[in-house]
N, C-alpha and C. Protein backbone atom coordinates (compact mmCIF):
# COMPACT_ATOMS: atom_id res chain seq x y z
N UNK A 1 0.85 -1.17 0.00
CA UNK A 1 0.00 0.00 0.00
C UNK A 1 0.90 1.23 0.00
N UNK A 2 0.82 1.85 -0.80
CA UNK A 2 1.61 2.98 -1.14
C UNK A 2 0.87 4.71 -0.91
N UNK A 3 -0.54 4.05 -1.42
CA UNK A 3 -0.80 5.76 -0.62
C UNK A 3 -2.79 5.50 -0.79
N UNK A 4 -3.39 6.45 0.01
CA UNK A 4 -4.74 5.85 0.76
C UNK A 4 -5.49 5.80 -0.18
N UNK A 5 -5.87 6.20 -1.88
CA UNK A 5 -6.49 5.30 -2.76
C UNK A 5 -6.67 4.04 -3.16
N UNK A 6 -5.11 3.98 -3.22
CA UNK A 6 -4.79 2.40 -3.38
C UNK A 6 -5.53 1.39 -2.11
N UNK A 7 -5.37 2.36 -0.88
CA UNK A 7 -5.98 1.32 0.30
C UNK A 7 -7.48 1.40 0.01
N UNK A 8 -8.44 2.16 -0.16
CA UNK A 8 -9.31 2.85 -0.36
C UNK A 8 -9.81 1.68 -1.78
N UNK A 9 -9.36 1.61 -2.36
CA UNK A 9 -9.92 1.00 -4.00
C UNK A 9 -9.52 -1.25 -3.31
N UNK A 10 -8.91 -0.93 -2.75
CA UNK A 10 -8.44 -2.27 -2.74
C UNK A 10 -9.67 -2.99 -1.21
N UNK A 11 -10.00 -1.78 -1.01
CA UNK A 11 -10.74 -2.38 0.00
C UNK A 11 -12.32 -2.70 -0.43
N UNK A 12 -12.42 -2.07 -1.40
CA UNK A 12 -14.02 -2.45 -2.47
C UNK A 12 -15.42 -2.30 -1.68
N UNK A 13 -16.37 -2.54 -2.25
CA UNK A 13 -17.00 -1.48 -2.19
C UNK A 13 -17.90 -1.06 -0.61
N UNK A 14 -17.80 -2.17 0.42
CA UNK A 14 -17.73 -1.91 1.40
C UNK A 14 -17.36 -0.73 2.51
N UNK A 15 -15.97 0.08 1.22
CA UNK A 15 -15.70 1.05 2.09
C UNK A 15 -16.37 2.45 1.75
N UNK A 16 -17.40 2.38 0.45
CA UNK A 16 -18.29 3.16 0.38
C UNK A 16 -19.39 3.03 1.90
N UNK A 17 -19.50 2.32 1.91
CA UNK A 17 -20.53 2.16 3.05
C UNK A 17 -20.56 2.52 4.45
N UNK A 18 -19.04 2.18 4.81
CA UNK A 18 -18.74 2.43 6.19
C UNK A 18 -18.20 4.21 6.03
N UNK A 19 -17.81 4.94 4.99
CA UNK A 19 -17.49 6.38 4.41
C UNK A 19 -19.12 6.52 4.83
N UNK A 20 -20.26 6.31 4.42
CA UNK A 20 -21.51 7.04 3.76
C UNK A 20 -22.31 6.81 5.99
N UNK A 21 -21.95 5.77 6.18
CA UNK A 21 -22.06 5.92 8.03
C UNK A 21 -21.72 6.96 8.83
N UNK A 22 -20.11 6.98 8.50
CA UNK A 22 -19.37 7.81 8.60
C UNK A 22 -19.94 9.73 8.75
N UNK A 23 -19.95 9.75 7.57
CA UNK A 23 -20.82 11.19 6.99
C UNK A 23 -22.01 11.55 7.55
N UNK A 24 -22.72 10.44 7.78
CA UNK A 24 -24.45 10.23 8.58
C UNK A 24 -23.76 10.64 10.10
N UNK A 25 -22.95 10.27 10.84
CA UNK A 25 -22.92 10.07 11.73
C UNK A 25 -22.33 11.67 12.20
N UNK A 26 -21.43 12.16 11.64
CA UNK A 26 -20.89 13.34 12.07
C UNK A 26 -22.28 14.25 11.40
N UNK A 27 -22.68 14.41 10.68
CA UNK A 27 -24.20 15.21 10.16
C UNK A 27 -24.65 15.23 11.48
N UNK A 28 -25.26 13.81 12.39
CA UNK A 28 -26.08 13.85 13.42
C UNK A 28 -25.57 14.64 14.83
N UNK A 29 -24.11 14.08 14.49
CA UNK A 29 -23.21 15.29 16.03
C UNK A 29 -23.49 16.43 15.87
N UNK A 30 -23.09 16.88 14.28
CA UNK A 30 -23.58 18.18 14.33
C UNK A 30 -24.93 19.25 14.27
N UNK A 31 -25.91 18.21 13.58
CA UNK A 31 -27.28 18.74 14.22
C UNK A 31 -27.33 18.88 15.72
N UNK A 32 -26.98 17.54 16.34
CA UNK A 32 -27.00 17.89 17.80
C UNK A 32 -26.40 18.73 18.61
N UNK A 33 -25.17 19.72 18.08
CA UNK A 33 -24.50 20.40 18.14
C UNK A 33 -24.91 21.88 18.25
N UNK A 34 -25.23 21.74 17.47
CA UNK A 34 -25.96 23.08 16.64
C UNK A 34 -27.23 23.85 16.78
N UNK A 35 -28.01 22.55 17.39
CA UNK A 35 -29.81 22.73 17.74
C UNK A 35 -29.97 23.22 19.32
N UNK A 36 -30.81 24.08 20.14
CA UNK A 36 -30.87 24.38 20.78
C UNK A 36 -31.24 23.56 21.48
N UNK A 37 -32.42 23.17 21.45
CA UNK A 37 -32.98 21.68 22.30
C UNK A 37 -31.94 20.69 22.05
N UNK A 38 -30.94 20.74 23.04
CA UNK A 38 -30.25 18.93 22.86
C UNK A 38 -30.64 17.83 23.18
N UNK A 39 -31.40 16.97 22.41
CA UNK A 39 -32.04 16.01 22.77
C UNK A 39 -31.16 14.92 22.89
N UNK A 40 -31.36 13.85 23.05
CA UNK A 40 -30.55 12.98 23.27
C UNK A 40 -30.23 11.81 21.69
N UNK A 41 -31.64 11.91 21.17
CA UNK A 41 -31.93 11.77 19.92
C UNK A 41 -30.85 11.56 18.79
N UNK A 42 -30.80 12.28 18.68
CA UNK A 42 -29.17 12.67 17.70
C UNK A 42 -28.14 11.86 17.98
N UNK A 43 -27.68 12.01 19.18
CA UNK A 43 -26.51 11.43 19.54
C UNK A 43 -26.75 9.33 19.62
N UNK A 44 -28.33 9.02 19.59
CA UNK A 44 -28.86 7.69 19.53
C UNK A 44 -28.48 7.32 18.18
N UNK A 45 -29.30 8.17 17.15
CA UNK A 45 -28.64 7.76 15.75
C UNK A 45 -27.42 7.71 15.25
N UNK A 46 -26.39 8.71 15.70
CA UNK A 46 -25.24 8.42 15.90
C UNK A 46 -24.35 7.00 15.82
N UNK A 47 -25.07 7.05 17.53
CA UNK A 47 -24.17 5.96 17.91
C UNK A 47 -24.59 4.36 16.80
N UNK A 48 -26.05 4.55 16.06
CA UNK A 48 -26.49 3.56 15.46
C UNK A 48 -25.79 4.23 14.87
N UNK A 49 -25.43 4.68 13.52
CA UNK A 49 -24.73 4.63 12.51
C UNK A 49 -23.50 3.99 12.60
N UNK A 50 -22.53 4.33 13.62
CA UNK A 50 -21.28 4.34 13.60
C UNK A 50 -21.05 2.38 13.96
N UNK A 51 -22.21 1.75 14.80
CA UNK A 51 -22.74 0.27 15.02
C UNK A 51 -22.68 -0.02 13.71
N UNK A 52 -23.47 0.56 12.36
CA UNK A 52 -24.02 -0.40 11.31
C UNK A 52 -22.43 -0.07 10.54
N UNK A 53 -21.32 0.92 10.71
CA UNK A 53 -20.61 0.93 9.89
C UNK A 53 -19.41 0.14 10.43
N UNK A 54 -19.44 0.03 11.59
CA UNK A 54 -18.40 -1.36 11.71
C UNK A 54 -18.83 -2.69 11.69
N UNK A 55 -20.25 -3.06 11.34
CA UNK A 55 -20.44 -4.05 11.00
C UNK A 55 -20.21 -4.37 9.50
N UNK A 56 -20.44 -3.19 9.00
CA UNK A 56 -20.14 -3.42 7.52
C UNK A 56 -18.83 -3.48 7.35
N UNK A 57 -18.09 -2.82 8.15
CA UNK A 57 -16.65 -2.98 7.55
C UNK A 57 -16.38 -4.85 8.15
N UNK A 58 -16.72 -5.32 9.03
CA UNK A 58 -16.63 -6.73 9.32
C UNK A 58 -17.27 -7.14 8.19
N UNK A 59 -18.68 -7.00 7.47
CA UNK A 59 -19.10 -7.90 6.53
C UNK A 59 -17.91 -7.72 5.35
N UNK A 60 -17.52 -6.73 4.93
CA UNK A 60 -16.15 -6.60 3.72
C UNK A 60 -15.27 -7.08 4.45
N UNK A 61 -15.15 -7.51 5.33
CA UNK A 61 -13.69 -8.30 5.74
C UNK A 61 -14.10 -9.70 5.48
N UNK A 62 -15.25 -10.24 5.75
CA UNK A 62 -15.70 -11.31 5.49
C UNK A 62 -15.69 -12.05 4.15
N UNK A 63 -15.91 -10.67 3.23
CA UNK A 63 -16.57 -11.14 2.05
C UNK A 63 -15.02 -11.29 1.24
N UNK A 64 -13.84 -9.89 1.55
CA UNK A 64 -12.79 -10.02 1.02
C UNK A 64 -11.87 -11.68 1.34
N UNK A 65 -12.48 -12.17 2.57
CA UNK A 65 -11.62 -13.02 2.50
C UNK A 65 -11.92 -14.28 2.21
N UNK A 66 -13.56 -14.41 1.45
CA UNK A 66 -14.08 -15.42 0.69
C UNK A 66 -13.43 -14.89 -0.68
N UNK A 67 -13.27 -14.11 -0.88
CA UNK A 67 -12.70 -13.82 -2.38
C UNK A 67 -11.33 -14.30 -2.23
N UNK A 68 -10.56 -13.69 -1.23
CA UNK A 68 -9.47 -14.44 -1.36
C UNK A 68 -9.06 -15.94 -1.46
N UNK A 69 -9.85 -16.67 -0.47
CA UNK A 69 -10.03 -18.30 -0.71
C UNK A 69 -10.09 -18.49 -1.98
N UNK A 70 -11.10 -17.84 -3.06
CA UNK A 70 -11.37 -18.18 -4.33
C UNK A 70 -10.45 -17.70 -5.21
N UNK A 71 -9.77 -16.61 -5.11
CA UNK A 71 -8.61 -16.14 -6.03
C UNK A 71 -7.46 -17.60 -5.40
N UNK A 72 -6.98 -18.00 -4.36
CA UNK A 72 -5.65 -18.51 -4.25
C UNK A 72 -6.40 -20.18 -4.45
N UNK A 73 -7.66 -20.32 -4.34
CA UNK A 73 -7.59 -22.10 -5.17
C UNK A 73 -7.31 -21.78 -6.84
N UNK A 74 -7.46 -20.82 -6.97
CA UNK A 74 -7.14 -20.62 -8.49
C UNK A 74 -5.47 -20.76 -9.30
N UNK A 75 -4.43 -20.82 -7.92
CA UNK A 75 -3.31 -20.79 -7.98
C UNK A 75 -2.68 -22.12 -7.88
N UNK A 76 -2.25 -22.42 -9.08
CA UNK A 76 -1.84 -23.89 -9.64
C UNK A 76 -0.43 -24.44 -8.65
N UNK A 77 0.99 -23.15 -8.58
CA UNK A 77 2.25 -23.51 -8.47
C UNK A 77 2.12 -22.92 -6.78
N UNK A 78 2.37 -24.56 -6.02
CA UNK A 78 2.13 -24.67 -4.79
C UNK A 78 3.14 -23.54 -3.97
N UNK A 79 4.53 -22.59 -4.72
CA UNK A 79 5.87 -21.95 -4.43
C UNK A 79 5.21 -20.71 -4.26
N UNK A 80 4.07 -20.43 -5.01
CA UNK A 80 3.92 -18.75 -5.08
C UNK A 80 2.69 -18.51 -4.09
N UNK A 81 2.15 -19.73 -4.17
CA UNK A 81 1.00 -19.64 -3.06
C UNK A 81 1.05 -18.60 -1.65
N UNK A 82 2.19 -19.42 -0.16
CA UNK A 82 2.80 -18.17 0.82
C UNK A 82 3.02 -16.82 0.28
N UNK A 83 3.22 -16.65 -0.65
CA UNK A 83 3.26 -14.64 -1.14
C UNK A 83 1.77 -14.44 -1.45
N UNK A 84 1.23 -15.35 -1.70
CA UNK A 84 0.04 -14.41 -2.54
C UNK A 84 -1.24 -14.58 -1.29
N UNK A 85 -0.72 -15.25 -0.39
CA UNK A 85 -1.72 -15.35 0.82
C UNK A 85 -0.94 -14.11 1.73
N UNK A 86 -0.07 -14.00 1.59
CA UNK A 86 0.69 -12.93 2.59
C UNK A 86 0.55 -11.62 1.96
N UNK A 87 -0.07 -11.49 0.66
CA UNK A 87 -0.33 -10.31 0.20
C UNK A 87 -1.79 -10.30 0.49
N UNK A 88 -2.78 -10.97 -0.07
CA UNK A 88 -4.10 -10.99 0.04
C UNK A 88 -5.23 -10.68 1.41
N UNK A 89 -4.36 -11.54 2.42
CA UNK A 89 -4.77 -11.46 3.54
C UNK A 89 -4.76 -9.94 4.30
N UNK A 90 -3.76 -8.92 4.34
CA UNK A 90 -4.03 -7.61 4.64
C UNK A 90 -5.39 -6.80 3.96
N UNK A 91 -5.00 -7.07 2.79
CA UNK A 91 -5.93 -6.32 2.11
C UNK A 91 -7.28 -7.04 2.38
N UNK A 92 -7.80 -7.84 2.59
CA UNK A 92 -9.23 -8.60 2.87
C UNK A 92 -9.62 -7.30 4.54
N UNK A 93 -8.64 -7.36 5.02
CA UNK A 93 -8.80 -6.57 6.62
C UNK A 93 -8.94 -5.12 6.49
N UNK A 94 -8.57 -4.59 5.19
CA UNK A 94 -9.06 -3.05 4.82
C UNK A 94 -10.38 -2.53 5.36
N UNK A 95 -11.33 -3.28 4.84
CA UNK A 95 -12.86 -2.32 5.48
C UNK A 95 -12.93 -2.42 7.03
N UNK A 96 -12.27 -3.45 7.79
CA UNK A 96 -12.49 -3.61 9.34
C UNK A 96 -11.44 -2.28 9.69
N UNK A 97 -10.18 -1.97 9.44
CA UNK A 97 -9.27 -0.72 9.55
C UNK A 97 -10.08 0.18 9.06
N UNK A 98 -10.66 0.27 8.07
CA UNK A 98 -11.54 1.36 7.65
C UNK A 98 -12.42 1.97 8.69
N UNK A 99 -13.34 0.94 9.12
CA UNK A 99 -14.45 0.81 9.90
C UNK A 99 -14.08 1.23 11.19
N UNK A 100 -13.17 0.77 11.92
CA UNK A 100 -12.21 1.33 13.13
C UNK A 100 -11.92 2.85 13.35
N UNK A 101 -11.13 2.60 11.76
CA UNK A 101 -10.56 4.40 11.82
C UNK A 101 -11.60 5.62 11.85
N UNK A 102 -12.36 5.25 11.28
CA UNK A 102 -13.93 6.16 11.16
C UNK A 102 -14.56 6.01 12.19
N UNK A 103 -14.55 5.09 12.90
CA UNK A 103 -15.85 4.69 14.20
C UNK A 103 -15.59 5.44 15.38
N UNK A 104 -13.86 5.53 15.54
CA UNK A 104 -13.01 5.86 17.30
C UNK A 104 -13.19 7.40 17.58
N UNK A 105 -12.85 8.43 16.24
CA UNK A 105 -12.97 9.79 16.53
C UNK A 105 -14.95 10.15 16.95
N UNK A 106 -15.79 9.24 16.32
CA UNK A 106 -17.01 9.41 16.27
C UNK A 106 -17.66 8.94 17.90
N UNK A 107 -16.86 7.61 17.67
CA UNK A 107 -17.62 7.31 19.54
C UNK A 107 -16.98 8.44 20.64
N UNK A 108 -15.61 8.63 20.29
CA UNK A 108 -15.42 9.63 21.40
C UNK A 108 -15.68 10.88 21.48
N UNK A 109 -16.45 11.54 20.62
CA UNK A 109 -17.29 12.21 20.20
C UNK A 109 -18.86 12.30 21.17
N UNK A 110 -19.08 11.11 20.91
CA UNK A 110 -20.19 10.84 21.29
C UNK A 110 -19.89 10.71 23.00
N UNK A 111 -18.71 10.08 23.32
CA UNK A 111 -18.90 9.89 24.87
C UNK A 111 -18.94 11.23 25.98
N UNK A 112 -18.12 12.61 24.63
CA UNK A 112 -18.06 13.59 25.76
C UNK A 112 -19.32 13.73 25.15
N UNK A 113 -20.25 14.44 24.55
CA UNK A 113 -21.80 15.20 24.44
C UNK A 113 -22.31 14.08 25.19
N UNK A 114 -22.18 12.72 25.50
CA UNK A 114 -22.94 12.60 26.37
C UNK A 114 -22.85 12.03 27.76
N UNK A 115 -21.99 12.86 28.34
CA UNK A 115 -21.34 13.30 29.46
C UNK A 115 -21.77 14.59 29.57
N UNK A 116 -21.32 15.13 28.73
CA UNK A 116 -21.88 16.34 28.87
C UNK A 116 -23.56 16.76 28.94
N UNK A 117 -24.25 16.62 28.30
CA UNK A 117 -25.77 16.10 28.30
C UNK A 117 -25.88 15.62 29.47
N UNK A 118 -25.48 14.88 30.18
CA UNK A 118 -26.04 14.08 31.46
C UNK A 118 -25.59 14.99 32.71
N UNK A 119 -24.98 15.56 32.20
CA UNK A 119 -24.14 16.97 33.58
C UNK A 119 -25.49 17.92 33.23
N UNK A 120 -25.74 18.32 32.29
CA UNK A 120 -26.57 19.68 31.70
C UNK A 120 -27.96 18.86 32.68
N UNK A 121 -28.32 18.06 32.41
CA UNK A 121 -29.67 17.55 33.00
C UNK A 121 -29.82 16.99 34.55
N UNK A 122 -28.21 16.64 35.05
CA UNK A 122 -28.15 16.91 36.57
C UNK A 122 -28.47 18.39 36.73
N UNK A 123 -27.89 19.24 36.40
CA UNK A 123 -27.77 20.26 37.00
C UNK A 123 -28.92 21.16 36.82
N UNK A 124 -30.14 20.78 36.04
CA UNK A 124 -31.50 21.01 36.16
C UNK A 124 -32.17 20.47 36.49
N UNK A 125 -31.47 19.03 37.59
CA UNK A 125 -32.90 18.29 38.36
C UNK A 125 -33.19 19.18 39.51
N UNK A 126 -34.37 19.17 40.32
CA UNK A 126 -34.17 19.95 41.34
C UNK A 126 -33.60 18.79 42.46
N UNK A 127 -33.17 19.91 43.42
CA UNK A 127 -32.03 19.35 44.49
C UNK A 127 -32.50 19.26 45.61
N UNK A 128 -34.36 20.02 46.03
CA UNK A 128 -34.61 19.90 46.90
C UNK A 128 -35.80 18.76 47.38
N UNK A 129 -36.29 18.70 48.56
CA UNK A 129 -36.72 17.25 48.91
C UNK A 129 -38.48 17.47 48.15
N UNK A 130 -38.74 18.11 47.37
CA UNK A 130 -39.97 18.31 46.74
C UNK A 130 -40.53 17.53 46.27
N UNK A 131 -41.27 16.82 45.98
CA UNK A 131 -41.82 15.47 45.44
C UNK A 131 -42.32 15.82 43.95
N UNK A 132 -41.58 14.87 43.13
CA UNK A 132 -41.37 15.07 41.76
C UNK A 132 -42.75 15.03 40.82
N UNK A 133 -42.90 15.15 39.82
CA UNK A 133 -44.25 14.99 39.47
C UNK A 133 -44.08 13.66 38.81
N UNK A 134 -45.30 12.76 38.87
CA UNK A 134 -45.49 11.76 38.41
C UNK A 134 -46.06 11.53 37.10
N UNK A 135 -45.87 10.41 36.10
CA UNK A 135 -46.03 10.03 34.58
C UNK A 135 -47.43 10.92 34.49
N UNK A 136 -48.59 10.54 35.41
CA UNK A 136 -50.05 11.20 35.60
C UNK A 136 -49.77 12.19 35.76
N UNK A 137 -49.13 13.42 35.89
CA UNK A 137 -49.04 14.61 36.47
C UNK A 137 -49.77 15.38 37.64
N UNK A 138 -49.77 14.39 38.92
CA UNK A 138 -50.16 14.51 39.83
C UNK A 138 -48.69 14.33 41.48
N UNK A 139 -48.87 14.79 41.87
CA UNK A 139 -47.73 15.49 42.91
C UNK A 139 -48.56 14.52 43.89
N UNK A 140 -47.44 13.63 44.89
CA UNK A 140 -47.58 13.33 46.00
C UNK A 140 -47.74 13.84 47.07
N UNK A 141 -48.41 13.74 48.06
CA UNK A 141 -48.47 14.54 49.54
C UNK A 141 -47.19 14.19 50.11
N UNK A 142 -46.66 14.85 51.25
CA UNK A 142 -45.67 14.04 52.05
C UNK A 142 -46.89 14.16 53.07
């Protein structure tokens, strides 16, 4: 691998997929970002996107390395076989590195807003011994 097209093209078309997660997923940080009401919402789809794009990069690891099985039974001279499994085999693991590299800046992303979110909504529970309102919107006696 010489430079990130080559990784990018060799990893097929899987890494459209876990890219197009990718894109979904920072869109949703930044609606949530951006919107006054921070719901929690956003940061749910998120975290689903960034789930379905490392699964996909596992299904292209899967699938690259049924292709590979099928490219190296195709290989007659038992000598060249060890190179062409020692080449093949990285590249089958492209969309899971893909999927990784895209997923880590996004979850940790996600872990401070929602840390942060969960501080913002402590710090508007009330603190005193008041009895909370209930699903019915009816207040307990003490």
């Amino acid at each position: 691998m010489t430079n990130f097209m080559e990784f990018y093209q060799n990893g097929g078309i899987f890494m459209h997929t876990v890219t197009l997660t990718l894109v979904g997923a920072l869109v949703s940080l930044a609606i949530h970002i951006t919107t006054r009401a921070r719901s929690p919402r956003h940061l749910d789809l998120a975290a689903g996107l960034v789930r379905a794009g490392a699964l996909f990069g596992a299904l292209g690891t899967v699938m690259g390395l049924i292709e590979t099985g099928m490219a190296l039974s195709t290989i007659g001279d038992l000598a060249v076989w060890p190179r062409a499994l020692a080449r093949a085999l990285p590249i089958a693991l492209y969309p899971t590195a893909w999927a990784l590299l895209c997923a880590s800046p996004v979850v940790a992303a996600l872990c401070v807003l929602r840390f942060r979110h969960a501080r913002v909504r402590e710090s508007l529970a009330p603190r005193d011994g008041h009895a909370r309102l209930a699903g019915n919107l009816h207040a307990t006696a003490p």
